[in-house]
PDB file of N, CA and C in Angstrom:
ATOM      1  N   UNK A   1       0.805  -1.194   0.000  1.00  0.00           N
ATOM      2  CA  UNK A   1       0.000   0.000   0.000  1.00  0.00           C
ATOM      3  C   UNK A   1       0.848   1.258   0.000  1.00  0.00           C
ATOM      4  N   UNK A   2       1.879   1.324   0.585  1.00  0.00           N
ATOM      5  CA  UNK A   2       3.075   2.500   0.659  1.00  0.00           C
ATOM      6  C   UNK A   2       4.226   1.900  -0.204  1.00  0.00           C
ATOM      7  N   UNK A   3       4.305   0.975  -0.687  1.00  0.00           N
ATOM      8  CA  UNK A   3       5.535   0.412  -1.715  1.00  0.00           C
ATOM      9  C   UNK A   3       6.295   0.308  -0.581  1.00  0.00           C
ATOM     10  N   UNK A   4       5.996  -0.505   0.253  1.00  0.00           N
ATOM     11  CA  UNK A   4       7.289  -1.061   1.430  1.00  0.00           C
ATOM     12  C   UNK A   4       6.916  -2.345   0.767  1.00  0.00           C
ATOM     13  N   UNK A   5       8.287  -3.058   1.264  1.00  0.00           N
ATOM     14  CA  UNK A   5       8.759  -4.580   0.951  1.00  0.00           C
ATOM     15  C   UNK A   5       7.872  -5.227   2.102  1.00  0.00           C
ATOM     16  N   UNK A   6       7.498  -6.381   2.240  1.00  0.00           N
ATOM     17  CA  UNK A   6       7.298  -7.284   3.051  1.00  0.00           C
ATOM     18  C   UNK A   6       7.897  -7.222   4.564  1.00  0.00           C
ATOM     19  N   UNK A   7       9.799  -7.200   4.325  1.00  0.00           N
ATOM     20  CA  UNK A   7      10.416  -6.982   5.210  1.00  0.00           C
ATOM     21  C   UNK A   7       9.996  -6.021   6.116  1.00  0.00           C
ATOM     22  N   UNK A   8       9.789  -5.084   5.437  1.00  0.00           N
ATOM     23  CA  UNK A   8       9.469  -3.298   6.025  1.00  0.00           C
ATOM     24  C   UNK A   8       8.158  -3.578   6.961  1.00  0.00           C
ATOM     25  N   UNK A   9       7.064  -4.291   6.346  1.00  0.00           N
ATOM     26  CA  UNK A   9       5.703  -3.767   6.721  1.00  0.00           C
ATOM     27  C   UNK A   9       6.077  -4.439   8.053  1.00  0.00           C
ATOM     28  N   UNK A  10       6.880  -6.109   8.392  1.00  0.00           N
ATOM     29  CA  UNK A  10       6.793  -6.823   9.149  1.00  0.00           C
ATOM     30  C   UNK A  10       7.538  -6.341  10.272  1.00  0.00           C
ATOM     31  N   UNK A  11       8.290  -5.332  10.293  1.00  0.00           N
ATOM     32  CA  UNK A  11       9.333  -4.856  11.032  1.00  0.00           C
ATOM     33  C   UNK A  11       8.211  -3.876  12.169  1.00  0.00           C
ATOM     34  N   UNK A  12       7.602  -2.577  10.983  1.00  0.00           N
ATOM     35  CA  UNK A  12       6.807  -2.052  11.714  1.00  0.00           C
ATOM     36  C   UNK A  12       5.604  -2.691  12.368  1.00  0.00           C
ATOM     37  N   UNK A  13       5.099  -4.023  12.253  1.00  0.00           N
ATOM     38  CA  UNK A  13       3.799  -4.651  12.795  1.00  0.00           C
ATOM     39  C   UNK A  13       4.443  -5.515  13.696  1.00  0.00           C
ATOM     40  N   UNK A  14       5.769  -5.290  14.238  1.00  0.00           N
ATOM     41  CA  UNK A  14       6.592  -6.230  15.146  1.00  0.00           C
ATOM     42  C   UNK A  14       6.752  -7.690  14.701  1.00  0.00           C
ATOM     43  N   UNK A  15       5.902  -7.589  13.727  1.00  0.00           N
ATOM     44  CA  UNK A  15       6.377  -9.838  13.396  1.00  0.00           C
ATOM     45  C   UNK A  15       7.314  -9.670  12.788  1.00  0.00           C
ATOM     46  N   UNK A  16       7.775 -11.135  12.539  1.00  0.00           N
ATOM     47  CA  UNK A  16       8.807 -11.767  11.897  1.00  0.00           C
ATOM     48  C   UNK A  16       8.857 -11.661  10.453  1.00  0.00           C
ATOM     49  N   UNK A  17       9.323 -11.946   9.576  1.00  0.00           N
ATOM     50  CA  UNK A  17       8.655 -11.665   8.114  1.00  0.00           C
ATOM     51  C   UNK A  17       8.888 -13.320   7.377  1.00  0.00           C
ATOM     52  N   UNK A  18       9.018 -14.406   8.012  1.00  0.00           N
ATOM     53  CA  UNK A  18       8.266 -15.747   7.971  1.00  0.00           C
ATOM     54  C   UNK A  18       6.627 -15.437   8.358  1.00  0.00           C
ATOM     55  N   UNK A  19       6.518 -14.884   9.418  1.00  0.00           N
ATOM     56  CA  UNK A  19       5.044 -14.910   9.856  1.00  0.00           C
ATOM     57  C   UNK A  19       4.249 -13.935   9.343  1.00  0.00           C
ATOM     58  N   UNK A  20       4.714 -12.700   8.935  1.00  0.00           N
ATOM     59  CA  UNK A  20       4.173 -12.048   7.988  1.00  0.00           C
ATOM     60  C   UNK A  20       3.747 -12.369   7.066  1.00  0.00           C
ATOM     61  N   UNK A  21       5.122 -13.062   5.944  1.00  0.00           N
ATOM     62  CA  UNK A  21       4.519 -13.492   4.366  1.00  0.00           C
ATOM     63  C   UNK A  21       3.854 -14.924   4.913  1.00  0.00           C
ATOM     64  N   UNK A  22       3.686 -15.282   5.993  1.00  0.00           N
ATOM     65  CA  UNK A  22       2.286 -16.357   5.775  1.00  0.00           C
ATOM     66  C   UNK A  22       1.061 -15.670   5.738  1.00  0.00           C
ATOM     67  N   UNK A  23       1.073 -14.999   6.351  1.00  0.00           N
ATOM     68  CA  UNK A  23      -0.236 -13.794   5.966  1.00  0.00           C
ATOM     69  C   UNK A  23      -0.882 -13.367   4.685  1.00  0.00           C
ATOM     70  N   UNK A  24       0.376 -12.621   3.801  1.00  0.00           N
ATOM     71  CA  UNK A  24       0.401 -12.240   2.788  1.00  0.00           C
ATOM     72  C   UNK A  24      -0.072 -13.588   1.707  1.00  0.00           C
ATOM     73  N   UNK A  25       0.822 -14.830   1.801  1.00  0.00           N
ATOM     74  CA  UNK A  25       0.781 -15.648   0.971  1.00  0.00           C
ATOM     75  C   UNK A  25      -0.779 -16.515   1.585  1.00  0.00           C
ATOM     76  N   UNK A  26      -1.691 -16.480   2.252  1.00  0.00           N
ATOM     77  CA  UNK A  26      -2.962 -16.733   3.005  1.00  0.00           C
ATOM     78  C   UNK A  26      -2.809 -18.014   3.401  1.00  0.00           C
ATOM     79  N   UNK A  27      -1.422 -18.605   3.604  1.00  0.00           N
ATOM     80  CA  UNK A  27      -1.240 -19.947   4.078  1.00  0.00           C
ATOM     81  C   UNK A  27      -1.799 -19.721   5.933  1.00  0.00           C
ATOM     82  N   UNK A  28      -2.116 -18.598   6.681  1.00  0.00           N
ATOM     83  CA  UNK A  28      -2.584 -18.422   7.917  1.00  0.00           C
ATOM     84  C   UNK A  28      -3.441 -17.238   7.888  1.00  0.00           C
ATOM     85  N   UNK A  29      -3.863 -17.071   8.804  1.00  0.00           N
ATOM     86  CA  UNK A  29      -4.555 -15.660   9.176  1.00  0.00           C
ATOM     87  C   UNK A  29      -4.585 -15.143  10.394  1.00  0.00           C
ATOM     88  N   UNK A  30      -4.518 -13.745  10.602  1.00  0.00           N
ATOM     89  CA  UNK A  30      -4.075 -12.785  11.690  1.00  0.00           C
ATOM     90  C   UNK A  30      -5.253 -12.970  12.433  1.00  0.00           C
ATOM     91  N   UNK A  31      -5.098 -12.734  13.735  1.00  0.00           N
ATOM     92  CA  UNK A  31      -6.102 -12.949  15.062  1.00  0.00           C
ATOM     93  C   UNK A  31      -6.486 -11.042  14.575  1.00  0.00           C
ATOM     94  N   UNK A  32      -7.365 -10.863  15.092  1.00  0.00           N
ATOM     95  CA  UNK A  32      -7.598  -9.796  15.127  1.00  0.00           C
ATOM     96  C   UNK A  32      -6.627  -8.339  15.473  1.00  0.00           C
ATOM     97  N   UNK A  33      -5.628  -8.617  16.905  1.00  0.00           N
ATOM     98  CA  UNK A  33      -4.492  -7.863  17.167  1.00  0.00           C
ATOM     99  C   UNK A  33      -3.681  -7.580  16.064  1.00  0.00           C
ATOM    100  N   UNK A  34      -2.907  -9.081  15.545  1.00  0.00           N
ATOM    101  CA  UNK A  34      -2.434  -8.738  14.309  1.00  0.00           C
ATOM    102  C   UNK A  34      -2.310  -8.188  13.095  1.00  0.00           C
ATOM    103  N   UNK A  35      -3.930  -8.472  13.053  1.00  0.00           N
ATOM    104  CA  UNK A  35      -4.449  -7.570  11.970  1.00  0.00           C
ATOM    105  C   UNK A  35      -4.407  -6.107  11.874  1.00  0.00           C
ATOM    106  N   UNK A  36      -4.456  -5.609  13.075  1.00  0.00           N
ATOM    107  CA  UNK A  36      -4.447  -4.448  13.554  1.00  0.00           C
ATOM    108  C   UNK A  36      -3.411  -3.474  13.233  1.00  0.00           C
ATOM    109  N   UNK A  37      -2.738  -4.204  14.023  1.00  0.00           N
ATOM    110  CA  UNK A  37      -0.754  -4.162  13.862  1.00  0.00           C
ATOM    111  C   UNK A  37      -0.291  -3.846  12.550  1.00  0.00           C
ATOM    112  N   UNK A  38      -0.600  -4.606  11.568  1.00  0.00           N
ATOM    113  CA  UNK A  38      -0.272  -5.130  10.100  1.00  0.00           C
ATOM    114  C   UNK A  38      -0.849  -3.388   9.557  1.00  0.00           C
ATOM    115  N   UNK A  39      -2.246  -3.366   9.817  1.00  0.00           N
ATOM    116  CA  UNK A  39      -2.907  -2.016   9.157  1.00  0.00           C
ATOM    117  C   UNK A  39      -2.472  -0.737   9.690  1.00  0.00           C
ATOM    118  N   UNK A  40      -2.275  -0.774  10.533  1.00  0.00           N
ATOM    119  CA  UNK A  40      -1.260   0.303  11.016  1.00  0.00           C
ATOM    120  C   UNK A  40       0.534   0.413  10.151  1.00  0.00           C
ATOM    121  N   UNK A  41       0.571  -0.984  10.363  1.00  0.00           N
ATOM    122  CA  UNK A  41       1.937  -0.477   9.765  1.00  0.00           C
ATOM    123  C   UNK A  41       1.860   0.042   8.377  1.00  0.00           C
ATOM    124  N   UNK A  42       0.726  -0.336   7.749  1.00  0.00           N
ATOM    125  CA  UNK A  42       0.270   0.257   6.169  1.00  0.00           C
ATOM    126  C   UNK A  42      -0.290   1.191   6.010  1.00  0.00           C
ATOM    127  N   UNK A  43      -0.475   2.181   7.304  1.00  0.00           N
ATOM    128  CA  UNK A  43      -1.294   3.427   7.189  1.00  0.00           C
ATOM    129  C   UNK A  43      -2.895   2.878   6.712  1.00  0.00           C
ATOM    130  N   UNK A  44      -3.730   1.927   7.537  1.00  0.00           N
ATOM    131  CA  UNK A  44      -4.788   1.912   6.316  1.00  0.00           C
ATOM    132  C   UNK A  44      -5.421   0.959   7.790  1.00  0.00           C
ATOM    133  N   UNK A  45      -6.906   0.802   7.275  1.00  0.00           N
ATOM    134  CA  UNK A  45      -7.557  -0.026   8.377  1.00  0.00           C
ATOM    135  C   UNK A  45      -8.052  -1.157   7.879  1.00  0.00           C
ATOM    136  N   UNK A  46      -8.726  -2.265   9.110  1.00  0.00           N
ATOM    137  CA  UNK A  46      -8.614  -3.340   8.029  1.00  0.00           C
ATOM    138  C   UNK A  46      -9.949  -3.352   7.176  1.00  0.00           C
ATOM    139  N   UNK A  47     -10.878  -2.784   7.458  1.00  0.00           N
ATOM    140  CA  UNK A  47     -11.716  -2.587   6.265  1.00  0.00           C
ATOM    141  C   UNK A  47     -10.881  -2.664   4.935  1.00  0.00           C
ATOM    142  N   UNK A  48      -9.932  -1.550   4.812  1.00  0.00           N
ATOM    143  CA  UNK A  48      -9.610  -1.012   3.509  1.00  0.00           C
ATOM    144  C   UNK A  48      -9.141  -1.866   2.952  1.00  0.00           C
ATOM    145  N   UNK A  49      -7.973  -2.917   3.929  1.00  0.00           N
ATOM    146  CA  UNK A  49      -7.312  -4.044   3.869  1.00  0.00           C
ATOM    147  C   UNK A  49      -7.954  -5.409   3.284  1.00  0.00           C
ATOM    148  N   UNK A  50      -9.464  -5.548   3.435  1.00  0.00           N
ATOM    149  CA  UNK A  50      -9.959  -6.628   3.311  1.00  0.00           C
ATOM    150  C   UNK A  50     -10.658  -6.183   2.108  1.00  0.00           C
ATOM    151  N   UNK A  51     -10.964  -5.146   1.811  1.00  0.00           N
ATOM    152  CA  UNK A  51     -11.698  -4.672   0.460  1.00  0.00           C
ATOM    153  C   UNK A  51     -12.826  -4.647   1.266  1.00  0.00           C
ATOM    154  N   UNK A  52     -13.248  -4.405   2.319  1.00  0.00           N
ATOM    155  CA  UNK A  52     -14.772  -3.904   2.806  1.00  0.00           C
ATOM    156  C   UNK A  52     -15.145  -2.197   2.813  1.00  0.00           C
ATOM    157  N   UNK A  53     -16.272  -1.718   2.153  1.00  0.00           N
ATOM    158  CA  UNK A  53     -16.729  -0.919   2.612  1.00  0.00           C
ATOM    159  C   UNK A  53     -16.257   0.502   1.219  1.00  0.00           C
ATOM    160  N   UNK A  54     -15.198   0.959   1.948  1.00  0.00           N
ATOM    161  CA  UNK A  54     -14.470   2.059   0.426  1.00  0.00           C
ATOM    162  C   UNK A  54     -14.202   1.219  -0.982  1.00  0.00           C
ATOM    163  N   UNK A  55     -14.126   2.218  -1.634  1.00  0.00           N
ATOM    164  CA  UNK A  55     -13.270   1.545  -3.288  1.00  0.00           C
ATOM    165  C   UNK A  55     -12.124   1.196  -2.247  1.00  0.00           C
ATOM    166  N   UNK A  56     -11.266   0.041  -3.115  1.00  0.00           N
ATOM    167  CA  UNK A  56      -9.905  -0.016  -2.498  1.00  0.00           C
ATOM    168  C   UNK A  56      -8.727   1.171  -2.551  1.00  0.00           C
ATOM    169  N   UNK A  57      -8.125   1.541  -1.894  1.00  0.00           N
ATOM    170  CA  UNK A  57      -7.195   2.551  -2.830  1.00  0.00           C
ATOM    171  C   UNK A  57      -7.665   4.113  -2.469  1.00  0.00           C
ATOM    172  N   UNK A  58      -8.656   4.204  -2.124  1.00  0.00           N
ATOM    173  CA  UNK A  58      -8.983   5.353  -1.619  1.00  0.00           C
ATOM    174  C   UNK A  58      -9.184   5.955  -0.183  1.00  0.00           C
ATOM    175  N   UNK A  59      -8.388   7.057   0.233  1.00  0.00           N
ATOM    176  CA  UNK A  59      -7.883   7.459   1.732  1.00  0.00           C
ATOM    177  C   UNK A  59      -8.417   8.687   1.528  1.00  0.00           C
ATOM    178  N   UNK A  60      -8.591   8.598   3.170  1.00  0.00           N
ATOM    179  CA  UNK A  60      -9.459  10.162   3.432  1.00  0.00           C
ATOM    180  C   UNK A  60      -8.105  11.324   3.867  1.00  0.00           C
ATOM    181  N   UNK A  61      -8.705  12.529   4.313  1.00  0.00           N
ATOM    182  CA  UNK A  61      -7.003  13.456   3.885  1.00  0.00           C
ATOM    183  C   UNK A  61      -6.463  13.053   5.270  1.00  0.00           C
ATOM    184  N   UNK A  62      -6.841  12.434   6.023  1.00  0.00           N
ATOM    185  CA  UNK A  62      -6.530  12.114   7.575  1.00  0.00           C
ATOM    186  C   UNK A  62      -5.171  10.965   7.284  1.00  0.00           C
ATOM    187  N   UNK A  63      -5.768  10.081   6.695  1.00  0.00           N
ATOM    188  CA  UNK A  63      -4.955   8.666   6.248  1.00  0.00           C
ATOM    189  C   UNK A  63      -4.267   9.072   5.149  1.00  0.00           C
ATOM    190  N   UNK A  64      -4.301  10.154   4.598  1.00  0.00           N
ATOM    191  CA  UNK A  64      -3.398  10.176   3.582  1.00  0.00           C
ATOM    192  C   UNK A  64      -2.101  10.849   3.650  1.00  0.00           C
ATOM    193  N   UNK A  65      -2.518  12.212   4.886  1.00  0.00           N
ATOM    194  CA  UNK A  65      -1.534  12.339   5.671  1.00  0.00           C
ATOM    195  C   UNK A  65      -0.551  11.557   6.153  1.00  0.00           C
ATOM    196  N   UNK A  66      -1.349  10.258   7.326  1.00  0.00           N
ATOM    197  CA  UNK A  66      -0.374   9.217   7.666  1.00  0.00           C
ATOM    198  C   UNK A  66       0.073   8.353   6.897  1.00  0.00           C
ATOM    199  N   UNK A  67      -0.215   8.117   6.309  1.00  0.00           N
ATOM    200  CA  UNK A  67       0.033   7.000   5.059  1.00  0.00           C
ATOM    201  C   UNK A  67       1.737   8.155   4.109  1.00  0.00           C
ATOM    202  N   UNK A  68       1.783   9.626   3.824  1.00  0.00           N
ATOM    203  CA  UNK A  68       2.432  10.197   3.628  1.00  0.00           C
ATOM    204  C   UNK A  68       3.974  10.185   4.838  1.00  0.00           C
ATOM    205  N   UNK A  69       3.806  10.128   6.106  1.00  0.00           N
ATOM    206  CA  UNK A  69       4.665  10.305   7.011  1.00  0.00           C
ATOM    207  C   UNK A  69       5.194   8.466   7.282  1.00  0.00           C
ATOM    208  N   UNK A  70       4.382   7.660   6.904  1.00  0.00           N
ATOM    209  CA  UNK A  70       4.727   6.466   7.367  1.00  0.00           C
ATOM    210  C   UNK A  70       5.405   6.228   5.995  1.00  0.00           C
ATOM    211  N   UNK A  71       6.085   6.473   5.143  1.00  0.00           N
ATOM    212  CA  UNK A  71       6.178   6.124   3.855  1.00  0.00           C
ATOM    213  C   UNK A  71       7.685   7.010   3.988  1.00  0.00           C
ATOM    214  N   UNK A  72       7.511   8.066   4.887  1.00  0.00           N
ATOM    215  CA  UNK A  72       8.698   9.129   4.956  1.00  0.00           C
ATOM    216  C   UNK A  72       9.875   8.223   5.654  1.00  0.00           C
ATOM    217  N   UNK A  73       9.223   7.382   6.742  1.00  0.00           N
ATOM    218  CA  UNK A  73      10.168   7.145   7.597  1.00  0.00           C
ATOM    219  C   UNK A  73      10.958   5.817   7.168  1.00  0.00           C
ATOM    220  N   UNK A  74      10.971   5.476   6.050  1.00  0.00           N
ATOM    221  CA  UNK A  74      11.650   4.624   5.371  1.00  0.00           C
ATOM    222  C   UNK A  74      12.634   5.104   4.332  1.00  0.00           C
ATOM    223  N   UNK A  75      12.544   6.454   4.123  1.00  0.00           N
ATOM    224  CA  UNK A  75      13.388   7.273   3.488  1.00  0.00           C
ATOM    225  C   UNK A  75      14.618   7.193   4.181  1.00  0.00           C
ATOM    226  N   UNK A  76      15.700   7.221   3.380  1.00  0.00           N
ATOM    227  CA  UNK A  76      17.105   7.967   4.177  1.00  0.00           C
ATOM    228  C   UNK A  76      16.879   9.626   3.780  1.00  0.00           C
ATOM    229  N   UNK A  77      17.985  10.126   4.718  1.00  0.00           N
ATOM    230  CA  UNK A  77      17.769  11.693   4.579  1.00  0.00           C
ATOM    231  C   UNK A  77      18.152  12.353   3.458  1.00  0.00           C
ATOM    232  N   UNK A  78      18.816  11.986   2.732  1.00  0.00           N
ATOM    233  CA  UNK A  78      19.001  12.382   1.178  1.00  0.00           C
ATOM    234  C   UNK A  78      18.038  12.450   0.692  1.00  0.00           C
ATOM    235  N   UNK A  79      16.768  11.460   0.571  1.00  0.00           N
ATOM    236  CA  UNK A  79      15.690  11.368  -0.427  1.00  0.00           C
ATOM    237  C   UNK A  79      14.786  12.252   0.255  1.00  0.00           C
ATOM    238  N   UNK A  80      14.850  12.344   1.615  1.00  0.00           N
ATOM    239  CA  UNK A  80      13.868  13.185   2.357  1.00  0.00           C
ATOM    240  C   UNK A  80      14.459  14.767   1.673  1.00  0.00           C
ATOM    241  N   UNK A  81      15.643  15.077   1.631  1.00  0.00           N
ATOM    242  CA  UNK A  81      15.690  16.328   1.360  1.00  0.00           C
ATOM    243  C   UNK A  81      15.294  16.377   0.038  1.00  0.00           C
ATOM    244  N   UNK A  82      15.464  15.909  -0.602  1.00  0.00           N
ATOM    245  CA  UNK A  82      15.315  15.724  -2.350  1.00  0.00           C
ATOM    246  C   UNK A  82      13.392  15.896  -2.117  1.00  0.00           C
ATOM    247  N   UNK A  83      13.099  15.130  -1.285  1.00  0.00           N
ATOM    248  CA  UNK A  83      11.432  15.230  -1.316  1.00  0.00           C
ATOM    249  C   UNK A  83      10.810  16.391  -0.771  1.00  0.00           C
ATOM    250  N   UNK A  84      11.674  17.007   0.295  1.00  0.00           N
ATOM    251  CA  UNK A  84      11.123  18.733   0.706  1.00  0.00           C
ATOM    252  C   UNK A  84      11.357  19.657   0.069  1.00  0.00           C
ATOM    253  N   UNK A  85      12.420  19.667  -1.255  1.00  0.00           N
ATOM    254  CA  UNK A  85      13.142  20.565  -2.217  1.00  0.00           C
ATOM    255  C   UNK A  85      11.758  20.292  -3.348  1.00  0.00           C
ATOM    256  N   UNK A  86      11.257  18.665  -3.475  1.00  0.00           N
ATOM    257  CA  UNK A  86      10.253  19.021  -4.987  1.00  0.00           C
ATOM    258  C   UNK A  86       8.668  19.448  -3.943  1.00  0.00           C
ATOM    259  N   UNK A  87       8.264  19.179  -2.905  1.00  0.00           N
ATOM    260  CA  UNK A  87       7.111  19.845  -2.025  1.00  0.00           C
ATOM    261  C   UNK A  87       7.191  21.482  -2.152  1.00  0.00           C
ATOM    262  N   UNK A  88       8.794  22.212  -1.648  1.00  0.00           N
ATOM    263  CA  UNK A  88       8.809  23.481  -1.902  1.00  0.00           C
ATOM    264  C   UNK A  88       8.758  23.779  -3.298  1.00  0.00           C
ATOM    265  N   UNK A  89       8.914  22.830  -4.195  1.00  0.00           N
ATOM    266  CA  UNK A  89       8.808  23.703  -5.836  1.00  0.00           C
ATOM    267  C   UNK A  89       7.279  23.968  -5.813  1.00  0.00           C
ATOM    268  N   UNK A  90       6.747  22.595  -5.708  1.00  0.00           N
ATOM    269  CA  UNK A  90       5.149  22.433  -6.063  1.00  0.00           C
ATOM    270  C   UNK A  90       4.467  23.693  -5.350  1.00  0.00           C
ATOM    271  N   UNK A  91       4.972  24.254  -4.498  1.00  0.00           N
ATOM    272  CA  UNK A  91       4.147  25.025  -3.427  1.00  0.00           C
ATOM    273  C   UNK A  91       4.559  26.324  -4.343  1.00  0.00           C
ATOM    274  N   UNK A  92       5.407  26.435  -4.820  1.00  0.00           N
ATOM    275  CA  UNK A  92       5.803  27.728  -5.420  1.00  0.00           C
ATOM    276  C   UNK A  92       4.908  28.201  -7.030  1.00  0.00           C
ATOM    277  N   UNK A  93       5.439  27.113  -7.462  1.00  0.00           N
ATOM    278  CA  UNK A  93       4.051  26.668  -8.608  1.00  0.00           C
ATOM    279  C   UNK A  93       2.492  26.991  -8.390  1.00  0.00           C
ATOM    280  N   UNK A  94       2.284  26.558  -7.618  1.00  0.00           N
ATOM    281  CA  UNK A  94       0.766  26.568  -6.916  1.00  0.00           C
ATOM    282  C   UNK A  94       0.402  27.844  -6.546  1.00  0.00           C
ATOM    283  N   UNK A  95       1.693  28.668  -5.922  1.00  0.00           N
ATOM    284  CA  UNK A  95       1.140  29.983  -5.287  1.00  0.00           C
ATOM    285  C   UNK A  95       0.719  30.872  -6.601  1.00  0.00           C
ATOM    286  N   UNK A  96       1.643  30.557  -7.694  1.00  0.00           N
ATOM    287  CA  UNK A  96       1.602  31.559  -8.835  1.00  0.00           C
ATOM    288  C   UNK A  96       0.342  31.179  -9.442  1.00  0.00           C
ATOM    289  N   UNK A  97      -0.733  30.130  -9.240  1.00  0.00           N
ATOM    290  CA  UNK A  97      -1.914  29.508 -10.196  1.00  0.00           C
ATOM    291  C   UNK A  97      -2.538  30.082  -9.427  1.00  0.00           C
ATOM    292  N   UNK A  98      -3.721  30.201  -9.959  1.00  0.00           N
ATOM    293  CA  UNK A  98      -5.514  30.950  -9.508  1.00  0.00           C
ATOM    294  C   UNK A  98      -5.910  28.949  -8.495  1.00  0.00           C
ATOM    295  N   UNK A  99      -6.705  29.403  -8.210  1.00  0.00           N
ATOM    296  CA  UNK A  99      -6.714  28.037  -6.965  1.00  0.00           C
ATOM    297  C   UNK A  99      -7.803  27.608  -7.745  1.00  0.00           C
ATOM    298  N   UNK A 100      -7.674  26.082  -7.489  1.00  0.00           N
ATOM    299  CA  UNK A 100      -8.592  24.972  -8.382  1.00  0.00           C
ATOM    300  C   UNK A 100      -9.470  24.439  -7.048  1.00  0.00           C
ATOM    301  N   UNK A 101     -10.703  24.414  -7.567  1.00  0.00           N
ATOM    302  CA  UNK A 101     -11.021  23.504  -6.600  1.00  0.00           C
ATOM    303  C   UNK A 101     -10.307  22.051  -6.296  1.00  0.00           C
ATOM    304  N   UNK A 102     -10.675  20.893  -5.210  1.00  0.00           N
ATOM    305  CA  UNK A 102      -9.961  19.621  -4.772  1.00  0.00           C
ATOM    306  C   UNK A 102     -10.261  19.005  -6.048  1.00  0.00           C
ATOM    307  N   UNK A 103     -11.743  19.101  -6.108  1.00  0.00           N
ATOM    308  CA  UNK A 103     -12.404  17.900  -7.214  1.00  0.00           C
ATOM    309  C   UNK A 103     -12.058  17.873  -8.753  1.00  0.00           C
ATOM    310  N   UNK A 104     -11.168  19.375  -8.920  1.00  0.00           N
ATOM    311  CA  UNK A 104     -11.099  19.333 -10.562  1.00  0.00           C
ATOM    312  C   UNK A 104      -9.377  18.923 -10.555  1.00  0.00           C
ATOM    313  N   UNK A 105      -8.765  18.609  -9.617  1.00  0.00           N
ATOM    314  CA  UNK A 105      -7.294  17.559  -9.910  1.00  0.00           C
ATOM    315  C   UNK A 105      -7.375  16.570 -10.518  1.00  0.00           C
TER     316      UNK A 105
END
């Protein structure tokens, strides 16, 4: 969901990443805690996770926020600066445009 590896998601949901990709690969399934754990570490809940309820793929600006900062912290600081240098372009860009509404992006 954030383009983390397997390794990554399992690190932040505290499992192992044997017990993870049994998850992933549906050879087991998460107790409810786990599940929990797992959606957190993906910025996302398990609704979104299971395909219940939203389109898949779609985050509200709350989760998209976190889903943005949890995605950061896998950065090294090079790419982080490289990523606040193209945020400050976009913002500079933006100031010079007449403002769009959300819905016409």
């Amino acid at each position: 969901m954030l383009g983390l590896a397997d390794v990554q998601v399992a690190r932040r949901a505290g499992l192992t990443e044997r017990r993870y990709g049994n998850y992933v690969a549906g050879i087991r399934e998460p107790d409810l805690l786990i599940l929990v754990k797992i959606t957190t570490a993906l910025s996302t809940t398990p609704n979104r996770l299971l395909g219940i309820g939203d389109a898949p793929g779609t985050l509200d600006e709350k989760a998209t926020y976190i889903a943005i900062l949890s995605a950061a912290e896998t950065l090294p600081v090079e790419d982080l600066e490289s990523v606040l240098i193209q945020i400050e372009a976009l913002a500079r860009h933006r100031a010079k445009k007449p403002k769009r509404r959300r819905d016409e992006y």
